[in-house]
Protein backbone atom coordinates (compact mmCIF):
# COMPACT_ATOMS: atom_id res chain seq x y z
CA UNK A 1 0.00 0.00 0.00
CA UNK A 2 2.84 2.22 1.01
CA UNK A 3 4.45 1.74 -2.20
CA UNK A 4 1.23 2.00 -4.42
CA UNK A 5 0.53 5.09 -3.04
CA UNK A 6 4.77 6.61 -2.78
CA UNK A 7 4.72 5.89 -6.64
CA UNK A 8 0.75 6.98 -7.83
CA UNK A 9 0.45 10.16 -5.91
CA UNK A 10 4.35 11.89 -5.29
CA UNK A 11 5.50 10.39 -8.79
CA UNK A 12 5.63 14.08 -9.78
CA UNK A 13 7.41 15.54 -7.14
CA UNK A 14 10.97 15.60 -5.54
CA UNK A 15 11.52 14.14 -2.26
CA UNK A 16 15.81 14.98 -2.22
CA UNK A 17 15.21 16.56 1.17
CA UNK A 18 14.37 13.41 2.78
CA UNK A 19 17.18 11.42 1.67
CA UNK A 20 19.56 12.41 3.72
CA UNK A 21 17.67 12.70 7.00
CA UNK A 22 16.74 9.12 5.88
CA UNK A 23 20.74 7.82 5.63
CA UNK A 24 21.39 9.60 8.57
CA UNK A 25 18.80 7.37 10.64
CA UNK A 26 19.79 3.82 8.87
CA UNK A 27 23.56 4.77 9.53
CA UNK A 28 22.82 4.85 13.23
CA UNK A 29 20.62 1.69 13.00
CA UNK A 30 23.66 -0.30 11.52
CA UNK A 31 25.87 1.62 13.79
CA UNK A 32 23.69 0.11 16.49
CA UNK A 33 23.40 -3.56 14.56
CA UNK A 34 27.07 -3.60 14.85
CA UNK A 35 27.18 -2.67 18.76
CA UNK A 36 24.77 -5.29 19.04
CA UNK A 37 26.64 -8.22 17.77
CA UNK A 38 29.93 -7.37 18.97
CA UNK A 39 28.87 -7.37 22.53
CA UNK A 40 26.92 -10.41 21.74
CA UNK A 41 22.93 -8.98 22.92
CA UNK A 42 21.27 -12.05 21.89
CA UNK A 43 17.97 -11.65 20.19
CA UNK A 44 14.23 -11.77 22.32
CA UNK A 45 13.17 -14.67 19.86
CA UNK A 46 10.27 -15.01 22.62
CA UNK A 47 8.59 -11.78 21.82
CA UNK A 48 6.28 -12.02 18.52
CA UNK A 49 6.51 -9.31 16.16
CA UNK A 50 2.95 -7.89 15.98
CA UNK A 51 0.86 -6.64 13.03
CA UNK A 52 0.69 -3.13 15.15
CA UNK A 53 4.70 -3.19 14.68
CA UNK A 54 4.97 -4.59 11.33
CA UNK A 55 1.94 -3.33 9.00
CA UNK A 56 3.45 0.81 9.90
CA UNK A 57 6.73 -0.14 9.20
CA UNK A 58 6.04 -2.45 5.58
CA UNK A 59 3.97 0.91 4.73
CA UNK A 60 7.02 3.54 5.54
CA UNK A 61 9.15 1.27 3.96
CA UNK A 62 7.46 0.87 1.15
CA UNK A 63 6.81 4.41 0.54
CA UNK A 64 10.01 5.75 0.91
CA UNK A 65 10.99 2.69 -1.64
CA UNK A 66 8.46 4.24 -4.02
CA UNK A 67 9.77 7.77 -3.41
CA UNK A 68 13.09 7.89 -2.70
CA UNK A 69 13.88 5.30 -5.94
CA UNK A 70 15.07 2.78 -3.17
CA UNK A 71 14.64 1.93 0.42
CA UNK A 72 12.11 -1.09 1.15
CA UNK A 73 15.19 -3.38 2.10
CA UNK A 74 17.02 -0.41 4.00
CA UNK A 75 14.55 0.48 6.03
CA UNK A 76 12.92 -2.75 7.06
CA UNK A 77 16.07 -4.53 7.84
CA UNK A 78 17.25 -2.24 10.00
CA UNK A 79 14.32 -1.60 12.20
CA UNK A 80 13.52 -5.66 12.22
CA UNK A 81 17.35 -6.12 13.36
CA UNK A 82 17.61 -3.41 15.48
CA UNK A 83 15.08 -4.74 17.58
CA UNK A 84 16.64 -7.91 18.29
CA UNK A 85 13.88 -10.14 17.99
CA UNK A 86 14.54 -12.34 14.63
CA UNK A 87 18.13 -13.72 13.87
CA UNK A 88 19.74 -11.95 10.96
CA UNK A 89 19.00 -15.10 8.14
CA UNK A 90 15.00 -14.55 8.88
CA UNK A 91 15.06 -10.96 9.15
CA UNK A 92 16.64 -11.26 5.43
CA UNK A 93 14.24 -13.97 4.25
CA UNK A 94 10.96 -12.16 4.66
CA UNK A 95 12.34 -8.65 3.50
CA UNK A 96 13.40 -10.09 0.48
CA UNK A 97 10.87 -12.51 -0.05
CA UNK A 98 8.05 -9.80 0.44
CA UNK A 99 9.81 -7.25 -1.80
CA UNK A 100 8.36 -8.99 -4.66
CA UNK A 101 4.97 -7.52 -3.87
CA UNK A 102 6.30 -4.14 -2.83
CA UNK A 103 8.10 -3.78 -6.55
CA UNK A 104 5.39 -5.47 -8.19
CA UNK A 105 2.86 -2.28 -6.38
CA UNK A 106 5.49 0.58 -6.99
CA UNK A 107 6.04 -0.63 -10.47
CA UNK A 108 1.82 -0.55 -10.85
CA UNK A 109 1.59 3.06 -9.61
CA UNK A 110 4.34 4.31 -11.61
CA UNK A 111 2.82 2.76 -14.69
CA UNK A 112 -0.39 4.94 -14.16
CA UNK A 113 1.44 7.95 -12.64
CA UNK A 114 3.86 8.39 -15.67
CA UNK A 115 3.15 5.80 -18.00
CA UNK A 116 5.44 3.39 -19.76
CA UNK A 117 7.58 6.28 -21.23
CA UNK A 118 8.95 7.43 -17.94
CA UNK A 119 11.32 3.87 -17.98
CA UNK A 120 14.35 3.55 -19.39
CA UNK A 121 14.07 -0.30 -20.43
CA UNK A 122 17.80 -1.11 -20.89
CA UNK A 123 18.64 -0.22 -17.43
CA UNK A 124 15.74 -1.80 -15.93
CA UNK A 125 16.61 -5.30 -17.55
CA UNK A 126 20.66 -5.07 -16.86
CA UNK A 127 19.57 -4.50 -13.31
CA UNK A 128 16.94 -7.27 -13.58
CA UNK A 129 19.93 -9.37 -15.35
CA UNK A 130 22.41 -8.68 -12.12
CA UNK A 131 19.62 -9.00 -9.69
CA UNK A 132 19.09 -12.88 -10.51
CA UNK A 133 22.58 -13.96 -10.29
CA UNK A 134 23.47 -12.07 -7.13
CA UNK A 135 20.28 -13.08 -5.20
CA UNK A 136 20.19 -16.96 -5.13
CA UNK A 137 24.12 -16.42 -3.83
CA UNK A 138 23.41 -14.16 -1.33
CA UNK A 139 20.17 -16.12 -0.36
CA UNK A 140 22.69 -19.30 0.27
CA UNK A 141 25.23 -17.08 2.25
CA UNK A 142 22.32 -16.01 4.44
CA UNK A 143 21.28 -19.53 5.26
CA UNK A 144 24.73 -20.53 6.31
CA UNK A 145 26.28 -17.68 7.35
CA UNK A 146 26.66 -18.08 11.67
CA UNK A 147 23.98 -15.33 13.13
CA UNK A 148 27.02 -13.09 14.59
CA UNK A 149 28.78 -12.57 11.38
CA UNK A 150 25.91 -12.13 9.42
CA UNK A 151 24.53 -9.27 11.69
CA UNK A 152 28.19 -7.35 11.89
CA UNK A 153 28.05 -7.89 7.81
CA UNK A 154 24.49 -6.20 7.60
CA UNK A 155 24.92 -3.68 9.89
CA UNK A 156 28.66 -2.38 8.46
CA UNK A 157 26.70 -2.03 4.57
CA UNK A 158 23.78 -0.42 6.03
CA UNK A 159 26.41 2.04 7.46
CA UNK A 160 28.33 2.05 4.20
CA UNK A 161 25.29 2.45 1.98
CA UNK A 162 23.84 5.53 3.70
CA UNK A 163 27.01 7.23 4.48
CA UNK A 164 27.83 7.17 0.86
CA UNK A 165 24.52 8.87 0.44
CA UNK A 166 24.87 11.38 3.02
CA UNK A 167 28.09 12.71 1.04
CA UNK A 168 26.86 12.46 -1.98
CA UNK A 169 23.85 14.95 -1.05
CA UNK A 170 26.30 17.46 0.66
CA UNK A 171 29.00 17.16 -2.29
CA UNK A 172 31.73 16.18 -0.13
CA UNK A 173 35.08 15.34 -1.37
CA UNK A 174 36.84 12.67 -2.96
CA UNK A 175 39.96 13.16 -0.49
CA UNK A 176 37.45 13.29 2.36
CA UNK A 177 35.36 10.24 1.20
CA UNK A 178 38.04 7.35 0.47
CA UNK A 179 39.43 7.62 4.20
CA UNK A 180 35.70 7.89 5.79
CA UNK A 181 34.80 4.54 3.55
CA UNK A 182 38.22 2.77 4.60
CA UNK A 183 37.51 3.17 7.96
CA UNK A 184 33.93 2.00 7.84
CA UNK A 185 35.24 -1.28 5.98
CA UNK A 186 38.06 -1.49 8.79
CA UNK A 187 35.96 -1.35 11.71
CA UNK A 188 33.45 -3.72 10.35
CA UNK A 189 36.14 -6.21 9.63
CA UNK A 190 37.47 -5.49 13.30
CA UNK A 191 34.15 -5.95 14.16
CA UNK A 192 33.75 -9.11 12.59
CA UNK A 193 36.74 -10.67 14.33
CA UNK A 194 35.43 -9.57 17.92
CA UNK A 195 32.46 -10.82 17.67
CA UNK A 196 34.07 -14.29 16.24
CA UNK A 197 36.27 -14.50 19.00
CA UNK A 198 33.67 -14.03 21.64
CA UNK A 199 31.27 -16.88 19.81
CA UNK A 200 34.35 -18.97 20.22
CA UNK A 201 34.57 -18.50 23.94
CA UNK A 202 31.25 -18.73 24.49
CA UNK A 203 30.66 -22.25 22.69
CA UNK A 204 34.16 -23.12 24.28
CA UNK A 205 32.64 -22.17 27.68
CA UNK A 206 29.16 -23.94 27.05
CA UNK A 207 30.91 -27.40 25.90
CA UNK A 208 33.05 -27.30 29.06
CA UNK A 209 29.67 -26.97 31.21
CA UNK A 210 28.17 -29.58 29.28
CA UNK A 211 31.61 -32.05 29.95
CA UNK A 212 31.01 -30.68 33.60
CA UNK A 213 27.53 -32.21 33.77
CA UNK A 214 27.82 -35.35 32.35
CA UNK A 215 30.69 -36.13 34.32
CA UNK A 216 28.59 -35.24 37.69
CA UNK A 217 25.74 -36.81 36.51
C-alpha cells in the first residue's frame, strides 16, 4: 500500500530533502546492529513481532521505496534487526521474499502515474539481469552464514550504503570520502573478528559446562 501510493500520488514531485535525513537514521541503526553483535545482545526470539509493529513499518518502507527510488530493504532490515527479535537469516528472508509484492505495487503506480515512457528499459533489464545472479548467492550465504557474522556484515553495509549517500547529497570530497569509507570497511572487519572471538569463547565455555555435567551426573 505504502508503495502504491509513494509511486501513484508523489510520482511528480521531488523528495531529495528526505534522503539524507533518511541515511542519517539507517547509519545509526547499523551503527547500532554492529554494537549489538559485537557485545553479543542475543535476540528476544520469545517476543512475537505484531501486526501493530509490522503493517506501519512495511507501509514507511514501502513508501520511501516508491519515493526515494530505493529503500524497502534499508529500512525494514534495520528496524527488524535493530530490535533484536529475529536472527539476521529470517530478518533477510521475509524482506526479500516480500519485496516482490512491494516492486510489483510501486512498479503498478508508476505505470499509471507516468506511463510506460517514464522507464528507461535497458537499465531496468541489466539491473533485472544482475539482480538474478546475485540473489540466489546471497540467499545461500544467508542460510549458512553463523547469526554473529551475518549481523556485523548487515549492519557495516547499512552504514556504508547511507554514508555514501549522506556525502553524496552534501558534495563532499573525494579526499574526504576514500578515508571515511576505509575506515567503515576497517571497523566492520574489526568488528567481525570480535564478535568471532567471543562466539568462540562462548561455545568453548558452554561445551566445558556440558563435559562438567555429564561427568557429575
Amino acid at each position: 500500500m505504502g508503495a502504491f501510493v509513494g509511486a501513484t500520488v508523489l510520482s511528480a514531485l521531488s523528495t531529495d530533502w528526505a534522503k539524507p535525513i533518511m541515511s542519517m537514521i539507517l547509519a545509526l541503526l547499523g551503527l547500532y546492529i554492529i554494537v549489538r553483535f559485537v557485545i553479543g545482545i542475543r535476540p528476544q526470539l520469545n517476543k512475537r513481532l505484531t501486526l501493530r509493529f509490522l503493517a506501519p513499518l512495511g507501509l514507511f518502507a514501502g513508501f520511501v521505496d516508491a519515493t526515494g527510488g530505493g529503500g524497502w530493504g534499508p529500512v525494514a532490515t534495520p528496524a527488524l534487526l535493530s530490535g533484536g527479535r529475529l536472527e539476521p537469516r529470517k530478518v533477510i528472508g521475509s524482506v526479500d521474499t516480500s519485496e516482490f509484492a512491494v516492486s510489483a505495487a510501486a512498479s503498478l503506480g508508476f505505470l499509471i502515474g507516468i506511463g510506460i515512457s517514464g522507464i528507461y528499459w535497458a537499465y531496468a533489464i541489466a539491473l533485472l539481469v544482475g539482480g538474478l545472479v546475485a540473489a540466489p548467492l546471497a540467499a545461500l550465504l544467508v542460510r549458512v552464514a553463523p547469526a554473529h557474522l551475518l549481523g556485523v556484515a548487515v549492519g557495516g553495509l547499512i552504514v556504508l550504503t547511507n554514508v555514501r549517500v549522506l556525502f553524496g547529497t552534501f558534495e563532499v570530497s573525494e579526499s574526504a570520502r576514500i578515508p571515511t569509507y576505509l575506515a567503515i570497511v576497517v571497523i566492520t572487519v574489526a568488528s567481525l573478528y570480535v564478535a568471532a572471538q567471543r562466539a568462540r569463547r562462548q561455545a568453548a565455555a558452554a561445551s566445558a559446562e556440558a563435559a562438567l555435567e555429564s561427568v557429575n551426573a
